[in-house]
N, C-alpha and C. Protein backbone atom coordinates (compact mmCIF):
# COMPACT_ATOMS: atom_id res chain seq x y z
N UNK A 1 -4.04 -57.14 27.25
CA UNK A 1 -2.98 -56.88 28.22
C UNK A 1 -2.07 -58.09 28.42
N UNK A 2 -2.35 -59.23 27.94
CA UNK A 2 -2.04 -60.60 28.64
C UNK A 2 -0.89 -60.81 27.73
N UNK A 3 -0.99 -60.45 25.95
CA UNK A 3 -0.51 -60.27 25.54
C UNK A 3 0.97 -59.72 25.26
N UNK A 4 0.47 -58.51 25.57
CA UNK A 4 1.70 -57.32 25.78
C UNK A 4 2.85 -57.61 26.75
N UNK A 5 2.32 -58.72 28.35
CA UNK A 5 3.37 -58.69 28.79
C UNK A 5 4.33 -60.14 28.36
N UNK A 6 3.37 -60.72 27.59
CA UNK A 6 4.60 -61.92 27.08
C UNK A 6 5.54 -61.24 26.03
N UNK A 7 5.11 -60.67 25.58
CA UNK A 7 5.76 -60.01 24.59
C UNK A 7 6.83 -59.30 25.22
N UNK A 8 6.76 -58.12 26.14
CA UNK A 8 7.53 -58.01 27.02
C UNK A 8 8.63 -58.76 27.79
N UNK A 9 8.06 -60.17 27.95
CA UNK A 9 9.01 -61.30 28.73
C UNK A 9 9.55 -61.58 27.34
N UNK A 10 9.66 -61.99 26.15
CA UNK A 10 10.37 -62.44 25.42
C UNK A 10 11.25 -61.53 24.88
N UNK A 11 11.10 -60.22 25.00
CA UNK A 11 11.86 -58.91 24.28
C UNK A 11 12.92 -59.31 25.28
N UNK A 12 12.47 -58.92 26.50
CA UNK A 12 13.73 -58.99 27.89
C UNK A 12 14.79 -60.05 27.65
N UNK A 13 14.14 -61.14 27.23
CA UNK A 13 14.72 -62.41 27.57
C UNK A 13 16.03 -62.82 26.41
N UNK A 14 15.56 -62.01 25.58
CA UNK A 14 16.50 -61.89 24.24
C UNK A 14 17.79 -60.55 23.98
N UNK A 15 18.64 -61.16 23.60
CA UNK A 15 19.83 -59.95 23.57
C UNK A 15 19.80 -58.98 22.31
N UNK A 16 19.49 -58.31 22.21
CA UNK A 16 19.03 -57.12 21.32
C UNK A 16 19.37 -55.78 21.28
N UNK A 17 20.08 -55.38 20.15
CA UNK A 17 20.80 -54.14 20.45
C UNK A 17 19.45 -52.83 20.00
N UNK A 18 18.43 -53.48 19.36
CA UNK A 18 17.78 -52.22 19.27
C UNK A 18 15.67 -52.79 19.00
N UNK A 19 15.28 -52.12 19.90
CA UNK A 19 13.82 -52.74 19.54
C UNK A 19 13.02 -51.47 18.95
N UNK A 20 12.40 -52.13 17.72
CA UNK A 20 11.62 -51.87 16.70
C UNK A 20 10.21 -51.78 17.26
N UNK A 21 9.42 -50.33 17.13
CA UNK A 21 7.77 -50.65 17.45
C UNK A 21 7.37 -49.67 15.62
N UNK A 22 6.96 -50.23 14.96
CA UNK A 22 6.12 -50.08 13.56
C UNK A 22 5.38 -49.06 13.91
N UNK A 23 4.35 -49.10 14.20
CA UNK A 23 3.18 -48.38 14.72
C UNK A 23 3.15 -47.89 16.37
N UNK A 24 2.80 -46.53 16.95
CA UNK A 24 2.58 -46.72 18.28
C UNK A 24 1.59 -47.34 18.86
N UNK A 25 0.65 -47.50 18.02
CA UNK A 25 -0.27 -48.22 18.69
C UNK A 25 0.21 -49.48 19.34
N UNK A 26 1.13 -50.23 18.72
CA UNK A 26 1.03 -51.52 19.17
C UNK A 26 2.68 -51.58 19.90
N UNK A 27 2.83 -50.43 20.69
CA UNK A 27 4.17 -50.09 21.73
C UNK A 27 3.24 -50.80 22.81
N UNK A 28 4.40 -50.98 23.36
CA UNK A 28 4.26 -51.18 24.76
C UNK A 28 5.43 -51.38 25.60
N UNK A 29 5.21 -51.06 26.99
CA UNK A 29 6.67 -50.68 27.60
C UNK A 29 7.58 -51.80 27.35
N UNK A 30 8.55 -51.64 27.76
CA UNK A 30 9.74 -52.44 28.03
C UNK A 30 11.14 -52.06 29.12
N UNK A 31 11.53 -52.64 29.70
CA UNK A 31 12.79 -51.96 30.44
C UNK A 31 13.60 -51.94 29.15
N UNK A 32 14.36 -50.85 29.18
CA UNK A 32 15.41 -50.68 27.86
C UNK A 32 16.83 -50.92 28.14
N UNK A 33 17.27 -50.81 29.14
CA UNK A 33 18.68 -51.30 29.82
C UNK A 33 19.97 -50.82 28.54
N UNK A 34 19.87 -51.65 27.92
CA UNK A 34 21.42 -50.92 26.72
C UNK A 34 20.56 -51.20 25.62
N UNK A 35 18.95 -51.32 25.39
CA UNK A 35 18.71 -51.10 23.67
C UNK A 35 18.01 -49.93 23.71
N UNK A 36 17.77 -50.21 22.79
CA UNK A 36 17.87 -48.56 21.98
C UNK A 36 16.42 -48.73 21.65
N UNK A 37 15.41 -47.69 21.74
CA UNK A 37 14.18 -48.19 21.45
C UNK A 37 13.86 -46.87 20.14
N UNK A 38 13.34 -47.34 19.35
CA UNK A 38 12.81 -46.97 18.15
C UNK A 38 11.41 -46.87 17.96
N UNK A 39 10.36 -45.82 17.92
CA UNK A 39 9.15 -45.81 17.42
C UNK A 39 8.65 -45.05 16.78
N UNK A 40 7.75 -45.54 15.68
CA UNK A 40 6.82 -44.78 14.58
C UNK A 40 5.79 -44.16 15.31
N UNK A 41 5.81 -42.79 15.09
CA UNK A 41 4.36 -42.37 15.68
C UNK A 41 4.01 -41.62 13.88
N UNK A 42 2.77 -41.90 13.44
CA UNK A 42 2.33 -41.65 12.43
C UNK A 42 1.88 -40.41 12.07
N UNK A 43 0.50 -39.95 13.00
CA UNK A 43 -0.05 -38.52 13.23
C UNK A 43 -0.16 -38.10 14.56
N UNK A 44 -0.64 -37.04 14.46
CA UNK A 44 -1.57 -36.75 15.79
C UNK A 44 -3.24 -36.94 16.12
N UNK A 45 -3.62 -37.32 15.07
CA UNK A 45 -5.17 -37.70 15.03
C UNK A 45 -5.74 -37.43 16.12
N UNK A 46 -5.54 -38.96 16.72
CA UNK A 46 -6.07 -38.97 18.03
C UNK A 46 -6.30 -37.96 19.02
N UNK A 47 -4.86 -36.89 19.27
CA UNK A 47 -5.20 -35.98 20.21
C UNK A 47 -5.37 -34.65 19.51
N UNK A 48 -5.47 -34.56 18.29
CA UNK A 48 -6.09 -33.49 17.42
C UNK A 48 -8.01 -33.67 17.87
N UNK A 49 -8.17 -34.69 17.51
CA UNK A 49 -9.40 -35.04 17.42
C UNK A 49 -10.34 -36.37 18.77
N UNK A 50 -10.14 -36.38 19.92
CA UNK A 50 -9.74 -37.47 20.64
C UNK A 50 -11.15 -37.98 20.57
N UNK A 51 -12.04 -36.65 20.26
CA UNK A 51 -13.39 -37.39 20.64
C UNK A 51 -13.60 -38.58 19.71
N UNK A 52 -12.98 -38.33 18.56
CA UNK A 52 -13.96 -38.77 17.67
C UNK A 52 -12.90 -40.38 16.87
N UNK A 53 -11.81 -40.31 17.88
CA UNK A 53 -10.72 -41.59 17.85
C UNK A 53 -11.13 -42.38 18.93
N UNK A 54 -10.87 -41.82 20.17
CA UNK A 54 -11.05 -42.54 21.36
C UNK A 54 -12.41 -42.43 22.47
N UNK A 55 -13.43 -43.13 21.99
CA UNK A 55 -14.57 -43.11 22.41
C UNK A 55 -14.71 -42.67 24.18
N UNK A 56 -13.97 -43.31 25.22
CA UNK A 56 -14.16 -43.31 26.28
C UNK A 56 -13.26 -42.28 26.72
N UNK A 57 -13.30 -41.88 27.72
CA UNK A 57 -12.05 -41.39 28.97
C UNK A 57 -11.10 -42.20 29.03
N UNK A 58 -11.54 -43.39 29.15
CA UNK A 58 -10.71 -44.35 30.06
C UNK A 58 -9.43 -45.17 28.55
N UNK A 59 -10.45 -44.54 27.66
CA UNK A 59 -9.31 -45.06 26.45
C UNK A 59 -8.46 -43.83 26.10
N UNK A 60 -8.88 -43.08 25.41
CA UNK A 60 -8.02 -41.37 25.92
C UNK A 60 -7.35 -41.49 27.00
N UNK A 61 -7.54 -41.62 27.68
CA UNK A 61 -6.32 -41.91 29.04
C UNK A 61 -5.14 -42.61 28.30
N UNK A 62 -5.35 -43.91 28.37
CA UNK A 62 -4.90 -45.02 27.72
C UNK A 62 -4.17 -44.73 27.01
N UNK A 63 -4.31 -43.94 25.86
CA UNK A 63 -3.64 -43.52 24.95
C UNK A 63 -2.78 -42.31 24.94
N UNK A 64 -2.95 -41.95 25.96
CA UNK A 64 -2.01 -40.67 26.48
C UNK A 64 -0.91 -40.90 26.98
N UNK A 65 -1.13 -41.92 28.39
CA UNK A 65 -0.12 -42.54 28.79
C UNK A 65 0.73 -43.46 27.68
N UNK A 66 0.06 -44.11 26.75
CA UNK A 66 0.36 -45.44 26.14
C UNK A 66 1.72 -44.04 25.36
N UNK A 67 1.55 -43.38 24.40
CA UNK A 67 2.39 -43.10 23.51
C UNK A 67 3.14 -41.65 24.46
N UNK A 68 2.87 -41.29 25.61
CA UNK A 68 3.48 -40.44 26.64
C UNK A 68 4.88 -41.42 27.02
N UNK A 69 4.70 -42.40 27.07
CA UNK A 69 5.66 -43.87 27.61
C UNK A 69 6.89 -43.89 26.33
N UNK A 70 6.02 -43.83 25.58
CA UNK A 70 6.58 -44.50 23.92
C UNK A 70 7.82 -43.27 23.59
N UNK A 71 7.38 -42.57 23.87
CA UNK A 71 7.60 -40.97 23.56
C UNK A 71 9.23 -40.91 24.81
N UNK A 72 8.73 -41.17 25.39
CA UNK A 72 9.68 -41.09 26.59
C UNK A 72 10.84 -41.57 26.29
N UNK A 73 10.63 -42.88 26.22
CA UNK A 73 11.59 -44.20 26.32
C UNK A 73 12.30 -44.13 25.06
N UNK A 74 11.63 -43.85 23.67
CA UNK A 74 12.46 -43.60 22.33
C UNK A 74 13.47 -43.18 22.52
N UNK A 75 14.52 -43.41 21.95
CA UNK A 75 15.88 -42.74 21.27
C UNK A 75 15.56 -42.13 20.14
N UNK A 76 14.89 -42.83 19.12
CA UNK A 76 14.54 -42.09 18.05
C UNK A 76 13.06 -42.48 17.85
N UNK A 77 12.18 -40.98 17.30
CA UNK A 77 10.82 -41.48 16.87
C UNK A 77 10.97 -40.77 15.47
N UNK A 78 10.36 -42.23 14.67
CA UNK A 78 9.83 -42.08 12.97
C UNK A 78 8.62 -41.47 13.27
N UNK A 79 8.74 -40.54 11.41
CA UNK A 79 6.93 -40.35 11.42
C UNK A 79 7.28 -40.29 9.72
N UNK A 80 5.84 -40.32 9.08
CA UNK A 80 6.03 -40.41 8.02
C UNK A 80 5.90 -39.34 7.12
N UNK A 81 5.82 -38.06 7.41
CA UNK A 81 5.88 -36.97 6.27
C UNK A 81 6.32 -35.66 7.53
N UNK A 82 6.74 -34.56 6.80
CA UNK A 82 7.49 -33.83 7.41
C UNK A 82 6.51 -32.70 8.38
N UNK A 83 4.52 -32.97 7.41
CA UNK A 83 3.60 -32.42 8.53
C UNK A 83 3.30 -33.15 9.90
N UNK A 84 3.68 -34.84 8.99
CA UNK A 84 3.42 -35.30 10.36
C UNK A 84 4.23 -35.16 11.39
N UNK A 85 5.41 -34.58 11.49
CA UNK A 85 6.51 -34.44 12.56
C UNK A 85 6.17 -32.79 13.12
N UNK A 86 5.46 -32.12 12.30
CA UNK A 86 5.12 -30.55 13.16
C UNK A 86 4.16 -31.16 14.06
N UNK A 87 2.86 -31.80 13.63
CA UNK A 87 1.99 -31.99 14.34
C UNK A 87 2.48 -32.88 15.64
N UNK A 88 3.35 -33.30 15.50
CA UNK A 88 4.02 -34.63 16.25
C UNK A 88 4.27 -34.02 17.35
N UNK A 89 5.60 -32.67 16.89
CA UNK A 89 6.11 -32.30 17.70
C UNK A 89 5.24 -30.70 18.67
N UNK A 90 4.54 -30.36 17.86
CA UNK A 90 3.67 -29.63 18.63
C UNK A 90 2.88 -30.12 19.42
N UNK A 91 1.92 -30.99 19.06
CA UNK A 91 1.39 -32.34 20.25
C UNK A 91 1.77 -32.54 21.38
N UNK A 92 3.20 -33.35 21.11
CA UNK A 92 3.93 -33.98 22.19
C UNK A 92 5.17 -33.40 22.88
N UNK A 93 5.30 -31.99 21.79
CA UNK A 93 6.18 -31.29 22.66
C UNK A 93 7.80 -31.94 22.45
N UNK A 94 7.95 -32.60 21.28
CA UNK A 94 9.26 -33.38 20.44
C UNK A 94 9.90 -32.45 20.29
N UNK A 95 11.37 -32.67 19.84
CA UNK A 95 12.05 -31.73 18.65
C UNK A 95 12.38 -32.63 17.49
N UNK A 96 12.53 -31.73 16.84
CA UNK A 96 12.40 -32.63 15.06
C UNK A 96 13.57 -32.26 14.08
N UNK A 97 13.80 -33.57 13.42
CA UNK A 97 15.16 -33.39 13.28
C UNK A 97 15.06 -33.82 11.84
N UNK A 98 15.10 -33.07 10.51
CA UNK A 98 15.11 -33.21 9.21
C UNK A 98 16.22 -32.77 8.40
């Protein structure tokens, strides 16, 4: 966590017309003010399968909120094949744009 919010303080602190997250896993919020936020969500694994990704409640949680946020805040979300964007968008309730 200690992490994430320096990371956070240095995103802020910098003038940036558009922030890049690779993976959702490793999103984390940001105020977006005039950039443009961009994120890869890969599959749906996790909430296809949560038991057997996210051991606890309290991480399933975690991860609900975590890419519920990600999901939100995007302007645009990548994924990498055109099943992974059904599953994406059936999941999370997206629309998909090919």
């Amino acid at each position: 966590p200690y992490c994430m919010f320096r990371w956070r303080r240095a995103v802020a602190s910098e003038s940036v017309d558009v922030f890049f997250s690779p993976p959702v896993y490793t999103y984390y919020p940001i105020l977006p003010g005039k950039r443009r936020i961009v994120v890869t969500v890969h599959d749906a694994i996790a909430e296809r399968f949560p038991l057997l990704t996210l051991p606890s409640r309290k991480a399933r949680l975690f991860w609900r909120m975590k890419v519920a946020l990600a999901l939100r805040q995007a302007r645009l979300v990548l994924t990498v094949s055109d099943f992974a964007a059904s599953e994406i968008a059936a999941v999370h309730g997206v629309s998909t744009c090919w």
